[in-house]
C-alpha atoms as a PDB file:
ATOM      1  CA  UNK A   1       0.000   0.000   0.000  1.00  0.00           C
ATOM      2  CA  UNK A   2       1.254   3.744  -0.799  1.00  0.00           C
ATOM      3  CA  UNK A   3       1.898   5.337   2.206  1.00  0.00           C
ATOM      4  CA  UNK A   4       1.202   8.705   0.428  1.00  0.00           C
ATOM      5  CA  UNK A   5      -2.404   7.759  -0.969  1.00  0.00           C
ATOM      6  CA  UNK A   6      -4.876   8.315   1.709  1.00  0.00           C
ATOM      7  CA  UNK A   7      -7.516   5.549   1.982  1.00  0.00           C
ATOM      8  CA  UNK A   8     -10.346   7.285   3.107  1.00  0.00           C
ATOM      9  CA  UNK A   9      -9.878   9.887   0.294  1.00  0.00           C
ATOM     10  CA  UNK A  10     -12.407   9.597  -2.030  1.00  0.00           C
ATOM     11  CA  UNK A  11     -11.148   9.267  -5.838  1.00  0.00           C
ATOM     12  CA  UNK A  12     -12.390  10.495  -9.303  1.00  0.00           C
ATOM     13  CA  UNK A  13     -15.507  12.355 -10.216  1.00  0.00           C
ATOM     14  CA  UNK A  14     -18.069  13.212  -8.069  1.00  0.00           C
ATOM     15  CA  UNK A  15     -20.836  12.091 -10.309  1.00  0.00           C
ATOM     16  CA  UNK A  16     -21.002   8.665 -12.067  1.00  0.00           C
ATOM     17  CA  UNK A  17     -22.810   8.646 -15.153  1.00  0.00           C
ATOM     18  CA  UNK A  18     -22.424   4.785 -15.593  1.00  0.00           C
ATOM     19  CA  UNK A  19     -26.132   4.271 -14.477  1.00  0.00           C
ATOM     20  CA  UNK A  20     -26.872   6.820 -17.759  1.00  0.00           C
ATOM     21  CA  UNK A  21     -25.732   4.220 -19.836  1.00  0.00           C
ATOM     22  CA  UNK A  22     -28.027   2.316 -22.116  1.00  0.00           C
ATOM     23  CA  UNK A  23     -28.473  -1.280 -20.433  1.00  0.00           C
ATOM     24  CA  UNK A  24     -28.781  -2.927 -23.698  1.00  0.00           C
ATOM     25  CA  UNK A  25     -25.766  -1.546 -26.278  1.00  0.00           C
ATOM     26  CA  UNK A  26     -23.642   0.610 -23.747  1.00  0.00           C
ATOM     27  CA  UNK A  27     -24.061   3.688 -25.699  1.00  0.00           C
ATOM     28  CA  UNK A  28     -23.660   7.140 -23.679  1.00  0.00           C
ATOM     29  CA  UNK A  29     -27.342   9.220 -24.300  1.00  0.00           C
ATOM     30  CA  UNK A  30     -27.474  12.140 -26.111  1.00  0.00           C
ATOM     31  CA  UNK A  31     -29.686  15.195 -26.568  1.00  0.00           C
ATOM     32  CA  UNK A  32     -32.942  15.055 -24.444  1.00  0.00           C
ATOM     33  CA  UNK A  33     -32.125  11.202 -23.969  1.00  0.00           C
ATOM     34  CA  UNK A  34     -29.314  11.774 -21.641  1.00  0.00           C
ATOM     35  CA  UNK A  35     -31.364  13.349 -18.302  1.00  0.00           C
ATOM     36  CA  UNK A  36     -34.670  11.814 -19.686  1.00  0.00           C
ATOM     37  CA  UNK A  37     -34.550   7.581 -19.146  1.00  0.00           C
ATOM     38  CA  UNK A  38     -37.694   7.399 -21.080  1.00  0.00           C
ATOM     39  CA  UNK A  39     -35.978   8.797 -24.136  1.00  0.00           C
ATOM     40  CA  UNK A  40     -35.019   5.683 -26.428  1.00  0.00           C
ATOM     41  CA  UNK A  41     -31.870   4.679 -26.900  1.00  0.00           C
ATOM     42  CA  UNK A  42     -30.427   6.529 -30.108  1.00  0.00           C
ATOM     43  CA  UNK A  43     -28.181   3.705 -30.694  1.00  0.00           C
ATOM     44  CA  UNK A  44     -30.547   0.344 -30.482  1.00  0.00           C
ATOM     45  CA  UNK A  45     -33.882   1.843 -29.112  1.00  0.00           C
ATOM     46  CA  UNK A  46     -33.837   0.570 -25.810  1.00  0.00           C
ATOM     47  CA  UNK A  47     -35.078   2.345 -22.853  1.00  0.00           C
ATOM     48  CA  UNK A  48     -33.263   2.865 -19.466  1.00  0.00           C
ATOM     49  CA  UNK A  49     -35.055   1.474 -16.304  1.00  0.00           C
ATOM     50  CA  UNK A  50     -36.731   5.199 -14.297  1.00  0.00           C
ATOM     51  CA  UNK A  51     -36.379   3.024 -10.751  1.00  0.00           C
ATOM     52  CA  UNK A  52     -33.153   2.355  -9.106  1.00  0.00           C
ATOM     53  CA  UNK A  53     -34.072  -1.589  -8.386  1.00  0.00           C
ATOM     54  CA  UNK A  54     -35.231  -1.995 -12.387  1.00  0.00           C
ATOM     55  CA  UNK A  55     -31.328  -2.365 -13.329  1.00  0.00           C
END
C-alpha cells in the first residue's frame, strides 16, 4: 500500500454517469435522452429502467 495515498480519500468524479448508460448496447445518451430515461436509446432503441431496483 502507498503510504502517500490516503484511503479514506475519495477518488475520481463526483458524479457517475455509468447508471446513464443504455443497459442494452452501452451507448452514452445524447440530446434530451441523456437526463430523460424514457428517451429511447439513439443507438438500439432501448429504454433505461426510471427506478433504481429496475437495473
Amino acid at each position: 500500500m502507498d503510504d502517500e495515498v490516503d484511503p479514506t480519500d475519495s477518488a475520481g468524479e463526483a458524479v457517475c454517469w455509468i447508471g446513464l448508460l443504455c443497459p442494452e448496447c452501452g451507448a452514452m445518451p445524447e440530446g434530451e435522452g441523456a437526463r430523460d430515461p424514457r428517451v429511447p436509446c439513439w443507438r438500439c432503441g432501448a429504454v433505461r429502467p426510471t427506478d433504481p431496483g429496475d437495473a
